[in-house]
N, C-alpha and C. Protein backbone atom coordinates (compact mmCIF):
# COMPACT_ATOMS: atom_id res chain seq x y z
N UNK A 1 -4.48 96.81 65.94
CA UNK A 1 -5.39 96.58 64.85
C UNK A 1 -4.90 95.41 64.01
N UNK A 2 -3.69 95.37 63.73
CA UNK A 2 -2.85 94.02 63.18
C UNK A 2 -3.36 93.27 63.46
N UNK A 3 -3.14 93.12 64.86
CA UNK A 3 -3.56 92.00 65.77
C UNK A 3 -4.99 91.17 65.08
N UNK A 4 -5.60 92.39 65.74
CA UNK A 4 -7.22 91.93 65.30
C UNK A 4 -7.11 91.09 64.37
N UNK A 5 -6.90 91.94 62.93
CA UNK A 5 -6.92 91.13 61.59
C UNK A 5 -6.31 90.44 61.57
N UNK A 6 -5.51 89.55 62.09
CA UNK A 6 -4.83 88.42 61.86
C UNK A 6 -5.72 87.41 62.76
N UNK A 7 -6.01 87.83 63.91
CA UNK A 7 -7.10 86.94 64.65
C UNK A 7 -8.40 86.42 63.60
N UNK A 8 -8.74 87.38 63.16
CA UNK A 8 -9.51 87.59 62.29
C UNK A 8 -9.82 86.73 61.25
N UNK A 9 -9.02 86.60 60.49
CA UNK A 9 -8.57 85.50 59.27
C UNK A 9 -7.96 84.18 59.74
N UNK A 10 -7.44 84.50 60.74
CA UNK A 10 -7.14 82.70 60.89
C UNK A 10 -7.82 81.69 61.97
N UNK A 11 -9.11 82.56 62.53
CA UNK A 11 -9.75 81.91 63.33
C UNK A 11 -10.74 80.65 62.34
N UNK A 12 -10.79 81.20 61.61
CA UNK A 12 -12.05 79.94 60.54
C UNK A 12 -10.84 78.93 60.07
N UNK A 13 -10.02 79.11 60.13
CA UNK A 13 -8.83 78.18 59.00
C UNK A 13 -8.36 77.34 60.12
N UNK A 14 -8.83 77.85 61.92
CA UNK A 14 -8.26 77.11 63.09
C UNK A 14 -9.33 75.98 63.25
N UNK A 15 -10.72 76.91 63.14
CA UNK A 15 -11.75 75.52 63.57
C UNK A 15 -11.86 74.94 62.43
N UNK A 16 -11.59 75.49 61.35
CA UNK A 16 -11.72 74.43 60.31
C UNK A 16 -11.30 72.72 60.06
N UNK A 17 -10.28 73.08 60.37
CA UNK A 17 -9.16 72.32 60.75
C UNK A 17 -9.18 71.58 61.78
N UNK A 18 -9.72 71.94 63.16
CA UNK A 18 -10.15 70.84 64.41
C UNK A 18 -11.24 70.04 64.09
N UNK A 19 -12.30 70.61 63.65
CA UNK A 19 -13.71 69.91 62.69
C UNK A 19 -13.17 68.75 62.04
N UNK A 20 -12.48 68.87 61.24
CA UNK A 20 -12.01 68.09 60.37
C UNK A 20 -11.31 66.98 61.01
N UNK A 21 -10.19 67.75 61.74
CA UNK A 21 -9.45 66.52 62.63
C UNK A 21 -10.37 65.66 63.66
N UNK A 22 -11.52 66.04 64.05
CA UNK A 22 -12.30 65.37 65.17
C UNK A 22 -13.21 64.47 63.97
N UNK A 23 -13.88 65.00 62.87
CA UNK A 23 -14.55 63.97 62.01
C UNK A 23 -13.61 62.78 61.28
N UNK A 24 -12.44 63.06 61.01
CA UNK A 24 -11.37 62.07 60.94
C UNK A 24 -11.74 61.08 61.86
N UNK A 25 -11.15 61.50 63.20
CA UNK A 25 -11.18 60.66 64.70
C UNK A 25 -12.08 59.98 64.53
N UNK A 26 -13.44 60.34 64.38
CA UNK A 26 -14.58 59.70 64.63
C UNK A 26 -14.92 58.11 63.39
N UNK A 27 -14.10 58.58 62.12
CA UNK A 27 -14.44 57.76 61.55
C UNK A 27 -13.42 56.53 61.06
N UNK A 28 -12.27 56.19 62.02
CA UNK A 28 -11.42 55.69 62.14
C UNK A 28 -11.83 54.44 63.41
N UNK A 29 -11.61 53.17 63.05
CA UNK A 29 -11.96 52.20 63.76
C UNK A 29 -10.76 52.18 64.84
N UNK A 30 -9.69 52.63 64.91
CA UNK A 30 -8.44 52.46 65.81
C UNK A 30 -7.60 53.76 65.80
N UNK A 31 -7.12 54.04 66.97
CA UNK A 31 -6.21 55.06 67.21
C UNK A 31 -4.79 54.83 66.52
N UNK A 32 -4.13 55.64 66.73
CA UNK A 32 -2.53 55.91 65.96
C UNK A 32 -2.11 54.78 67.01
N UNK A 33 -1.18 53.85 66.35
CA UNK A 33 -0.04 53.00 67.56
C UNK A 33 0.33 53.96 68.12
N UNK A 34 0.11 53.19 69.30
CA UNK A 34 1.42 54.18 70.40
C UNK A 34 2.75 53.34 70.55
N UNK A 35 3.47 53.49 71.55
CA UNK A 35 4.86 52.46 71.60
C UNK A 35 4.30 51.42 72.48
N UNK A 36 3.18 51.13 73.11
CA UNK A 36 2.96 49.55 73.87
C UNK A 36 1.39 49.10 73.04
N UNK A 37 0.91 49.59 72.19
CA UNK A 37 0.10 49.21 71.12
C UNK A 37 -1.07 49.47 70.15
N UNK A 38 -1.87 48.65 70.07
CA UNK A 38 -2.64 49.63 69.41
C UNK A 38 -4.02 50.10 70.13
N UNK A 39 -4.99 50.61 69.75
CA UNK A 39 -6.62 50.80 70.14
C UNK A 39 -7.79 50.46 69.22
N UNK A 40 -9.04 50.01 69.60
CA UNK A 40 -10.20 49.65 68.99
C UNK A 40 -10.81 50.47 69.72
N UNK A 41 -11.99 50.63 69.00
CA UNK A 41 -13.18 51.26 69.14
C UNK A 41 -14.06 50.68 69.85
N UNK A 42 -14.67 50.42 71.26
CA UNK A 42 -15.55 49.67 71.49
C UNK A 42 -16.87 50.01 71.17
N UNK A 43 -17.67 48.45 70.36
CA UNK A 43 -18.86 49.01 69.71
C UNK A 43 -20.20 48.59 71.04
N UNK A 44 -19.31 47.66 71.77
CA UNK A 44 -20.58 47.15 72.82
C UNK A 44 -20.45 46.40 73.81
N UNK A 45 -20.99 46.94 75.18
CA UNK A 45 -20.25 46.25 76.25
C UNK A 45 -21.47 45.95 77.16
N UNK A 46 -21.61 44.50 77.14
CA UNK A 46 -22.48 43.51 78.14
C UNK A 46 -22.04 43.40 79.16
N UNK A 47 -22.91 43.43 80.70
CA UNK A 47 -21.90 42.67 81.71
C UNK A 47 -22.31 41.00 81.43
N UNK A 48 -21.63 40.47 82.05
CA UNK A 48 -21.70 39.00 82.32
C UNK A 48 -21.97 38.37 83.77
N UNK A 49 -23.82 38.01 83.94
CA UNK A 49 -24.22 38.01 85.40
C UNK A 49 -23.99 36.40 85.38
N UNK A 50 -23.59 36.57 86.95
CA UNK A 50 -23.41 34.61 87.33
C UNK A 50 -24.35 34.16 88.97
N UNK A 51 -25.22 33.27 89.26
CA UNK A 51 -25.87 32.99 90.78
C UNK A 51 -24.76 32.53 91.24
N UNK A 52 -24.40 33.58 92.88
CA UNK A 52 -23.52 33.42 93.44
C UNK A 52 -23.97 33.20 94.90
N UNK A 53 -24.15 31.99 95.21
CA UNK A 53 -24.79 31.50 96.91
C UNK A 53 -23.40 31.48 98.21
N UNK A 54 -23.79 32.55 99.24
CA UNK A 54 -23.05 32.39 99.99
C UNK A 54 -23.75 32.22 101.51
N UNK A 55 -22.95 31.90 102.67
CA UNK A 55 -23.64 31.52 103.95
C UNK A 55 -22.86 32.68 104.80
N UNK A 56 -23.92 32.92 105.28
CA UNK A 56 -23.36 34.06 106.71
C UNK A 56 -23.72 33.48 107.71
N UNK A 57 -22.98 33.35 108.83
CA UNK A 57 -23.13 33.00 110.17
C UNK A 57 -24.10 34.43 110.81
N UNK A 58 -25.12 33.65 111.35
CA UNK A 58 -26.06 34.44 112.15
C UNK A 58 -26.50 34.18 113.80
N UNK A 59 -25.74 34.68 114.75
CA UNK A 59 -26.09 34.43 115.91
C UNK A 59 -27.57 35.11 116.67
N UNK A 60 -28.12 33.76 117.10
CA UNK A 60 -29.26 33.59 117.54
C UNK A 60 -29.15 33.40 119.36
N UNK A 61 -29.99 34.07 119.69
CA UNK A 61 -29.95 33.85 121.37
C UNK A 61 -31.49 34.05 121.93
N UNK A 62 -31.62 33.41 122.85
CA UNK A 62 -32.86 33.14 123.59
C UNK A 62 -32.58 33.38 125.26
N UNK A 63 -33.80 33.32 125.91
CA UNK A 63 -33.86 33.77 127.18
C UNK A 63 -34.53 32.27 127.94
N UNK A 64 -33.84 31.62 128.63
CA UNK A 64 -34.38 30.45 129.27
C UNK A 64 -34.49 30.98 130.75
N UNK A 65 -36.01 30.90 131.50
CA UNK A 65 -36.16 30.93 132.67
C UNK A 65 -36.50 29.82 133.46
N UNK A 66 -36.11 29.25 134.31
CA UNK A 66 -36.54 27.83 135.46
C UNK A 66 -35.80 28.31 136.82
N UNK A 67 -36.91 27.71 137.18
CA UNK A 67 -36.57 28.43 138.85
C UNK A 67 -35.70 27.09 140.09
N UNK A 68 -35.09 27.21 140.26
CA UNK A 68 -34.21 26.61 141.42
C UNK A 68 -34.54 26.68 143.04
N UNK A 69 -34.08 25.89 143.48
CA UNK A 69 -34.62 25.48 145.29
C UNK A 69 -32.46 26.08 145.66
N UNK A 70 -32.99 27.09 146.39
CA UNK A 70 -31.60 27.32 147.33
C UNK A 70 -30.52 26.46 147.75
N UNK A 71 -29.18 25.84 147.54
CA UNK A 71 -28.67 25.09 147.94
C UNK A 71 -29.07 25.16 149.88
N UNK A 72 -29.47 24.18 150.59
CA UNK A 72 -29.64 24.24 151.92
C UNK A 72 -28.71 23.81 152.92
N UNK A 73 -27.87 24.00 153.69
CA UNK A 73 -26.89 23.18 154.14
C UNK A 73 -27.27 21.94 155.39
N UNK A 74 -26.45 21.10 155.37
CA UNK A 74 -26.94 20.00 156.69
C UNK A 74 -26.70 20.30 157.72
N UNK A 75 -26.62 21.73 158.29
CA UNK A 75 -26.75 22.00 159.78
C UNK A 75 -27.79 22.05 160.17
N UNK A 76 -28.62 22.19 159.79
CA UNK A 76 -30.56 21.77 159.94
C UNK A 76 -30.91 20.13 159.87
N UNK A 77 -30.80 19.70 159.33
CA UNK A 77 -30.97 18.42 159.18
C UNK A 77 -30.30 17.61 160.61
N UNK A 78 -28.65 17.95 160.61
CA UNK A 78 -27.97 17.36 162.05
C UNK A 78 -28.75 18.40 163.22
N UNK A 79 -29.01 19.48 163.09
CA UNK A 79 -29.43 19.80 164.62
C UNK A 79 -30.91 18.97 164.55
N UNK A 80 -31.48 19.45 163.62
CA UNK A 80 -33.03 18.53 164.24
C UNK A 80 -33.18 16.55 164.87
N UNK A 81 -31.77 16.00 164.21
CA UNK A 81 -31.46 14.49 164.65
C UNK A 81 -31.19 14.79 165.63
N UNK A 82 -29.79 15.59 166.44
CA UNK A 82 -29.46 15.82 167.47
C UNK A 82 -30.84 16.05 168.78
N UNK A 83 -32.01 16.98 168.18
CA UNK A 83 -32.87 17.40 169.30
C UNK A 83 -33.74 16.17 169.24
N UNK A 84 -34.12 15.61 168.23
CA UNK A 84 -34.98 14.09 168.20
C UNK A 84 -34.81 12.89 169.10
N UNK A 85 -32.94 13.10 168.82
CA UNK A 85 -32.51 11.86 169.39
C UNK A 85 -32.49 12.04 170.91
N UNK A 86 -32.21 13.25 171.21
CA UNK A 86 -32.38 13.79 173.09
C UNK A 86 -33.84 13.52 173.50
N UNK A 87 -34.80 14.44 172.40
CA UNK A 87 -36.25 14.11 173.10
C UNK A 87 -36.51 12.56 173.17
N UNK A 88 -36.14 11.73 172.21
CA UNK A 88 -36.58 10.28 171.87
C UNK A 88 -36.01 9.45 173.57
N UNK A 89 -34.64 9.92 173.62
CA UNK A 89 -33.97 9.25 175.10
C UNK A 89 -34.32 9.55 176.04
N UNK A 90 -35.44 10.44 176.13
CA UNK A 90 -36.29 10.51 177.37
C UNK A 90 -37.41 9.25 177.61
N UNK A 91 -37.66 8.81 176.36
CA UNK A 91 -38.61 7.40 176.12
C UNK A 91 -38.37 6.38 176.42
N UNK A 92 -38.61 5.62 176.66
CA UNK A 92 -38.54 4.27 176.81
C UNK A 92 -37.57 3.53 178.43
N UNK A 93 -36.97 2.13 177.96
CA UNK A 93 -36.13 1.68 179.20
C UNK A 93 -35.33 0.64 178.86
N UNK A 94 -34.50 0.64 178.94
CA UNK A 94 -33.47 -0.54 178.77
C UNK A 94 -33.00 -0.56 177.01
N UNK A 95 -33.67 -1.24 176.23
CA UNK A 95 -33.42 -1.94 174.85
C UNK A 95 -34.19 -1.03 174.13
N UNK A 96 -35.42 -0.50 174.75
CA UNK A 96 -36.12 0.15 174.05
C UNK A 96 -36.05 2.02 174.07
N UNK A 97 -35.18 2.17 174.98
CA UNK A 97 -34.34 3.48 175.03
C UNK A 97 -33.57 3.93 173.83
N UNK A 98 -32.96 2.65 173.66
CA UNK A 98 -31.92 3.08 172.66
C UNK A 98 -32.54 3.54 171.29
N UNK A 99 -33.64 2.26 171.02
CA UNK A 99 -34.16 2.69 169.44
C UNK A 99 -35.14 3.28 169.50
N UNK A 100 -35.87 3.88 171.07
CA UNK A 100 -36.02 5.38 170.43
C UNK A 100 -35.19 6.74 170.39
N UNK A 101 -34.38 6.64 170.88
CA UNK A 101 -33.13 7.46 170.58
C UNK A 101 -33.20 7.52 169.29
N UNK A 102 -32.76 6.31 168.26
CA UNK A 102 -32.33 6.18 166.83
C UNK A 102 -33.64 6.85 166.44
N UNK A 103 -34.88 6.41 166.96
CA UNK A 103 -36.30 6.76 165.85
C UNK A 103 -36.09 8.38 166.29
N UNK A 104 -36.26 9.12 166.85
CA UNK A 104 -36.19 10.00 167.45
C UNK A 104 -35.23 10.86 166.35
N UNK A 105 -34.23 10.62 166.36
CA UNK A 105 -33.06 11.38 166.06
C UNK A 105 -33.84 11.04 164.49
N UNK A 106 -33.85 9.90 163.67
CA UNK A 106 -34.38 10.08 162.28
C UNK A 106 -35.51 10.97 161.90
N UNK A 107 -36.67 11.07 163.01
CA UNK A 107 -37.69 11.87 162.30
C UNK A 107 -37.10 13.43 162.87
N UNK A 108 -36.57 13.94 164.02
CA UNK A 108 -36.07 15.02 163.90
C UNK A 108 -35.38 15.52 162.85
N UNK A 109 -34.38 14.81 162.46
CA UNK A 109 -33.58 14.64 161.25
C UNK A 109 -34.46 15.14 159.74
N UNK A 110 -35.63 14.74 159.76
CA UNK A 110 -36.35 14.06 158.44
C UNK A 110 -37.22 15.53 158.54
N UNK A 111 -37.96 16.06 160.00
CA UNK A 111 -38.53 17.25 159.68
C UNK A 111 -37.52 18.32 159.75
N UNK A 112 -36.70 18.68 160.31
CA UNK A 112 -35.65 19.80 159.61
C UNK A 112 -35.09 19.66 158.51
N UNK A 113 -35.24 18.89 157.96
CA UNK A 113 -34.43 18.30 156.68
C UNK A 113 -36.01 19.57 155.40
N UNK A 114 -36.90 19.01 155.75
CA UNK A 114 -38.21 19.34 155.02
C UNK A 114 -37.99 20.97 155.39
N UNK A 115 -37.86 21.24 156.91
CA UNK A 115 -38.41 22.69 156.84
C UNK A 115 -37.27 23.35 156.03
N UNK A 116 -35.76 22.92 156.41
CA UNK A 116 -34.78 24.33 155.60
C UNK A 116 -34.99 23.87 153.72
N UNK A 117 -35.77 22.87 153.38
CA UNK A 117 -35.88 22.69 151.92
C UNK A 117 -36.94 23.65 151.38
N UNK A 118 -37.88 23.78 152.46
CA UNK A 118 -39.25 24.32 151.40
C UNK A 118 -39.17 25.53 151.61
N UNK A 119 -38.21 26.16 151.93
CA UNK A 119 -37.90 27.39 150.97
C UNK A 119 -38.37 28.45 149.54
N UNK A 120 -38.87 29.65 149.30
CA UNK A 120 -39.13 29.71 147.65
C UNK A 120 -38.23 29.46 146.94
N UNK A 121 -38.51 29.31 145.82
CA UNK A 121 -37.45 28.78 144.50
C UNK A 121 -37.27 30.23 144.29
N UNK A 122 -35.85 29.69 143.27
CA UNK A 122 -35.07 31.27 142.78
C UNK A 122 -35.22 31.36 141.60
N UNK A 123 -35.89 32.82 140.91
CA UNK A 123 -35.61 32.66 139.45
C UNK A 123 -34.24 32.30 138.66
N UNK A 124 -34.22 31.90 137.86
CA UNK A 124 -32.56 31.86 137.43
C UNK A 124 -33.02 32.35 135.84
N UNK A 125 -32.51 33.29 135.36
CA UNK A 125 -32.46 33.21 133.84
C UNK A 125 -31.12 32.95 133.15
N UNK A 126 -31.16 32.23 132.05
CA UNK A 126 -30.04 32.10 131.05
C UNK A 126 -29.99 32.49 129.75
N UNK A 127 -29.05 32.87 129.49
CA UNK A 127 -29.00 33.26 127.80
C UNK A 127 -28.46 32.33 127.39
N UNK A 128 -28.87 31.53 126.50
CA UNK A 128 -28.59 30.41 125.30
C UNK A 128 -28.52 31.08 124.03
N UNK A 129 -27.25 30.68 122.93
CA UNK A 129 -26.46 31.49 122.02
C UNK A 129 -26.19 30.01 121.29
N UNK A 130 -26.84 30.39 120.12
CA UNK A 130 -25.96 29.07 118.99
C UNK A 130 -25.81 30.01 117.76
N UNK A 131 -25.47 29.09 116.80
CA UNK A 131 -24.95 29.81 115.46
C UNK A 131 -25.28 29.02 114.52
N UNK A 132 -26.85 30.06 113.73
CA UNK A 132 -26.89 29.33 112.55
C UNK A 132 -26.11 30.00 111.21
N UNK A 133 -26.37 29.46 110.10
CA UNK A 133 -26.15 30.02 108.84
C UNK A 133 -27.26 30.35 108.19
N UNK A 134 -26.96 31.76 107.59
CA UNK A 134 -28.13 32.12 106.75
C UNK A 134 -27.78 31.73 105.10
N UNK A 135 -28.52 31.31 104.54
CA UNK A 135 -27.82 31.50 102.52
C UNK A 135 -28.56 32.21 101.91
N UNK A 136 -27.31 33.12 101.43
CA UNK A 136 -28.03 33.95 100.10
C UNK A 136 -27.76 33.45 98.99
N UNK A 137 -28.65 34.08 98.19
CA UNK A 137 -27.71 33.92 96.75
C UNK A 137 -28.49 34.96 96.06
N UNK A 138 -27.64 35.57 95.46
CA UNK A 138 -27.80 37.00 94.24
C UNK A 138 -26.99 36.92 92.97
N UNK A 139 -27.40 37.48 92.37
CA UNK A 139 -26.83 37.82 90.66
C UNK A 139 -25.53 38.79 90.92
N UNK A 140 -24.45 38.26 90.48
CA UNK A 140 -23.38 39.31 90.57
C UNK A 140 -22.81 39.68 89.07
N UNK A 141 -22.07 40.52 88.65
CA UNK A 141 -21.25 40.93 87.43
C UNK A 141 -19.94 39.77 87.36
N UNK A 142 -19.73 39.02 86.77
CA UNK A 142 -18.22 38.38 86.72
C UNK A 142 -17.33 38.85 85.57
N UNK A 143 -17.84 39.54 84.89
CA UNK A 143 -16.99 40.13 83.74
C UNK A 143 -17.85 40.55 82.68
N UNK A 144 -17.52 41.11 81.51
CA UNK A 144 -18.23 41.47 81.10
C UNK A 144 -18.11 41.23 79.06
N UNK A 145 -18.98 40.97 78.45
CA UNK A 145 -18.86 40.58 76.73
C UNK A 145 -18.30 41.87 76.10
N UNK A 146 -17.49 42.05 75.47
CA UNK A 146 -16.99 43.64 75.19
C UNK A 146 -17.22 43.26 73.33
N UNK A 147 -17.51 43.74 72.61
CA UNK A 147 -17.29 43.91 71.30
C UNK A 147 -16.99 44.89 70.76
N UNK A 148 -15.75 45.14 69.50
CA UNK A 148 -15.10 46.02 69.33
C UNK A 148 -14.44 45.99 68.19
N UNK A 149 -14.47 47.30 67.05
CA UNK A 149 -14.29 47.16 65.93
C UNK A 149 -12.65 47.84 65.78
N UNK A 150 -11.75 46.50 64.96
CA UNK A 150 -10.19 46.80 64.74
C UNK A 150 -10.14 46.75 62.91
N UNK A 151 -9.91 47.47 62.18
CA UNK A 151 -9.90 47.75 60.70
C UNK A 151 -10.75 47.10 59.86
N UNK A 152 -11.89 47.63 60.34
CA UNK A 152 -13.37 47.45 59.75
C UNK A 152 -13.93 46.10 60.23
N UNK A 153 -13.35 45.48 60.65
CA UNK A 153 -14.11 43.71 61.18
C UNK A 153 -14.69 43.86 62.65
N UNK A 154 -15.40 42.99 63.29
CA UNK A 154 -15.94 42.98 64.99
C UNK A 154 -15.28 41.76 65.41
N UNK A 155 -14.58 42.17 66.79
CA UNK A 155 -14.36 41.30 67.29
C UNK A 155 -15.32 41.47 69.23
N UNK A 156 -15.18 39.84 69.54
CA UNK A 156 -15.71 40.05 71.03
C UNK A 156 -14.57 39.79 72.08
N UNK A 157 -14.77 39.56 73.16
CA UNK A 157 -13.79 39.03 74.11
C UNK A 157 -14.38 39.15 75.30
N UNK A 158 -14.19 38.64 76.11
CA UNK A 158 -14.45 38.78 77.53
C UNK A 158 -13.60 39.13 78.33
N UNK A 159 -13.79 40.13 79.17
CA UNK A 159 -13.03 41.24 80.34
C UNK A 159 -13.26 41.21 81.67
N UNK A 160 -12.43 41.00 82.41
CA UNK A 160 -13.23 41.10 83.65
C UNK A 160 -13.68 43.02 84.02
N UNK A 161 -13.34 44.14 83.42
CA UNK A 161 -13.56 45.26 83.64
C UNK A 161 -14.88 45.94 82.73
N UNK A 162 -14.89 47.03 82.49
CA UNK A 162 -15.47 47.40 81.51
C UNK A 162 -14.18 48.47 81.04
N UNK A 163 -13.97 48.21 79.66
CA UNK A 163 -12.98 49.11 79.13
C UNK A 163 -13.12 50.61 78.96
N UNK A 164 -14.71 50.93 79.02
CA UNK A 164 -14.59 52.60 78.67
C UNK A 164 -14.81 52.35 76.80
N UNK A 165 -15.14 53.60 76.21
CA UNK A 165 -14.68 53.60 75.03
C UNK A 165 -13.68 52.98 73.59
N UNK A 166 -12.62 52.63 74.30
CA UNK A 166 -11.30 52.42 73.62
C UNK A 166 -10.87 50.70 74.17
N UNK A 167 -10.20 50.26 73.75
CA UNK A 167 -10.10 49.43 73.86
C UNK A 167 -8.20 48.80 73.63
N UNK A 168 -7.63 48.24 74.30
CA UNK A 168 -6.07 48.52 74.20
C UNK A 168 -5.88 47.12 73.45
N UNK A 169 -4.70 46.26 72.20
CA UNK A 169 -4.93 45.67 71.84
C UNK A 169 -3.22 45.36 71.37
N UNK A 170 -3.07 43.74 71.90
CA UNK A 170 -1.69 43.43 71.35
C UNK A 170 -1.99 43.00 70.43
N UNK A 171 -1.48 43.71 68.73
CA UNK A 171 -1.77 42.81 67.98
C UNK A 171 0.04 41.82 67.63
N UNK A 172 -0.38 41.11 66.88
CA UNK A 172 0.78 39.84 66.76
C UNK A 172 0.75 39.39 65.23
N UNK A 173 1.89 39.81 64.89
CA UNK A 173 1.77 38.94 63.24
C UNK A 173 3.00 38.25 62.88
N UNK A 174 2.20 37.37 62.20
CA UNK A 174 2.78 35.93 62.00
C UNK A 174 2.71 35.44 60.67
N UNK A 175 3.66 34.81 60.47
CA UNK A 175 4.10 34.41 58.35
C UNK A 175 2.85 33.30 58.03
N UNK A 176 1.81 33.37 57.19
CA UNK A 176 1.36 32.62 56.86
C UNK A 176 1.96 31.17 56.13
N UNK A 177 1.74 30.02 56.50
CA UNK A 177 2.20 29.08 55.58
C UNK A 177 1.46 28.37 54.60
């Protein structure tokens, strides 16, 4: 029962007393020094936007199709001279033996040459790959306007953070002359 009554009576004299200490707090522009310095109150915090253009590499690729003739080899070409030039040396007599031999062997030559060419063509596809750049540019935060009240006056500054509430502050004093 002690108990109670002592709870009792000193519960109003407890919040009394925190009330008080928190309306203090509140109406104090700076915290107690600590040992690395003091605190302000921050009254207002802007960011600070800047146009910031950058380039991204963007790879681009395409589909190229053209169609190709078979590499053909010259064993067609020499056998058809070879059979030209035999049928051709069945022709002629003396002087005129010989160059149909030669004519012979060229147009044999000239139509095997045609038949192993005309062949169908081959599809071929390729992928072609270059690299452009894209540019952006957007609004970014670079820091931000902070204003903040130290024993009743405003001061501003610029931060690259946002401080939160409080504000940490070396002050420095110096002998007037």
């Amino acid at each position: 029962m002690h108990r109670i009554l002592t709870a009792a009576l000193t519960l109003p004299f407890v919040m009394l007393a925190e009330t008080a200490d928190a309306g203090r707090d509140k109406d104090r522009d700076y915290r107690e020094r600590d040992r690395h310095g003091e605190f302000a109150r921050v009254v207002e915090t802007r960011p600070i936007f800047e146009n910031v253009t950058f380039s991204s590499p963007q790879r681009e690729c395409r589909e190229e199709t053209r169609y190709e003739r078979r590499a053909s080899s010259a064993t067609g070409t020499i056998l058809g001279g070879i059979a030209g030039g035999v049928v051709g040396n069945r022709f002629g007599e003396g002087q005129g033996k010989d160059a149909m031999t030669v004519a012979g062997a060229l147009l044999g030559a000239s139509i095997a040459h045609e038949a192993t060419r005309g062949g169908d063509a081959e599809r071929v596809t390729t992928r072609r790959c270059r690299i452009t750049h894209e540019v952006h540019e957007e609004q970014r935060v670079v820091g931000y306007r902070v204003t903040y009240r130290y024993h009743g006056r405003e001061y501003t500054t610029r931060l690259p953070y946002q401080p939160g509430e409080w504000i940490k502050l070396r002050v420095d004093v110096s002998p007037a002359y």
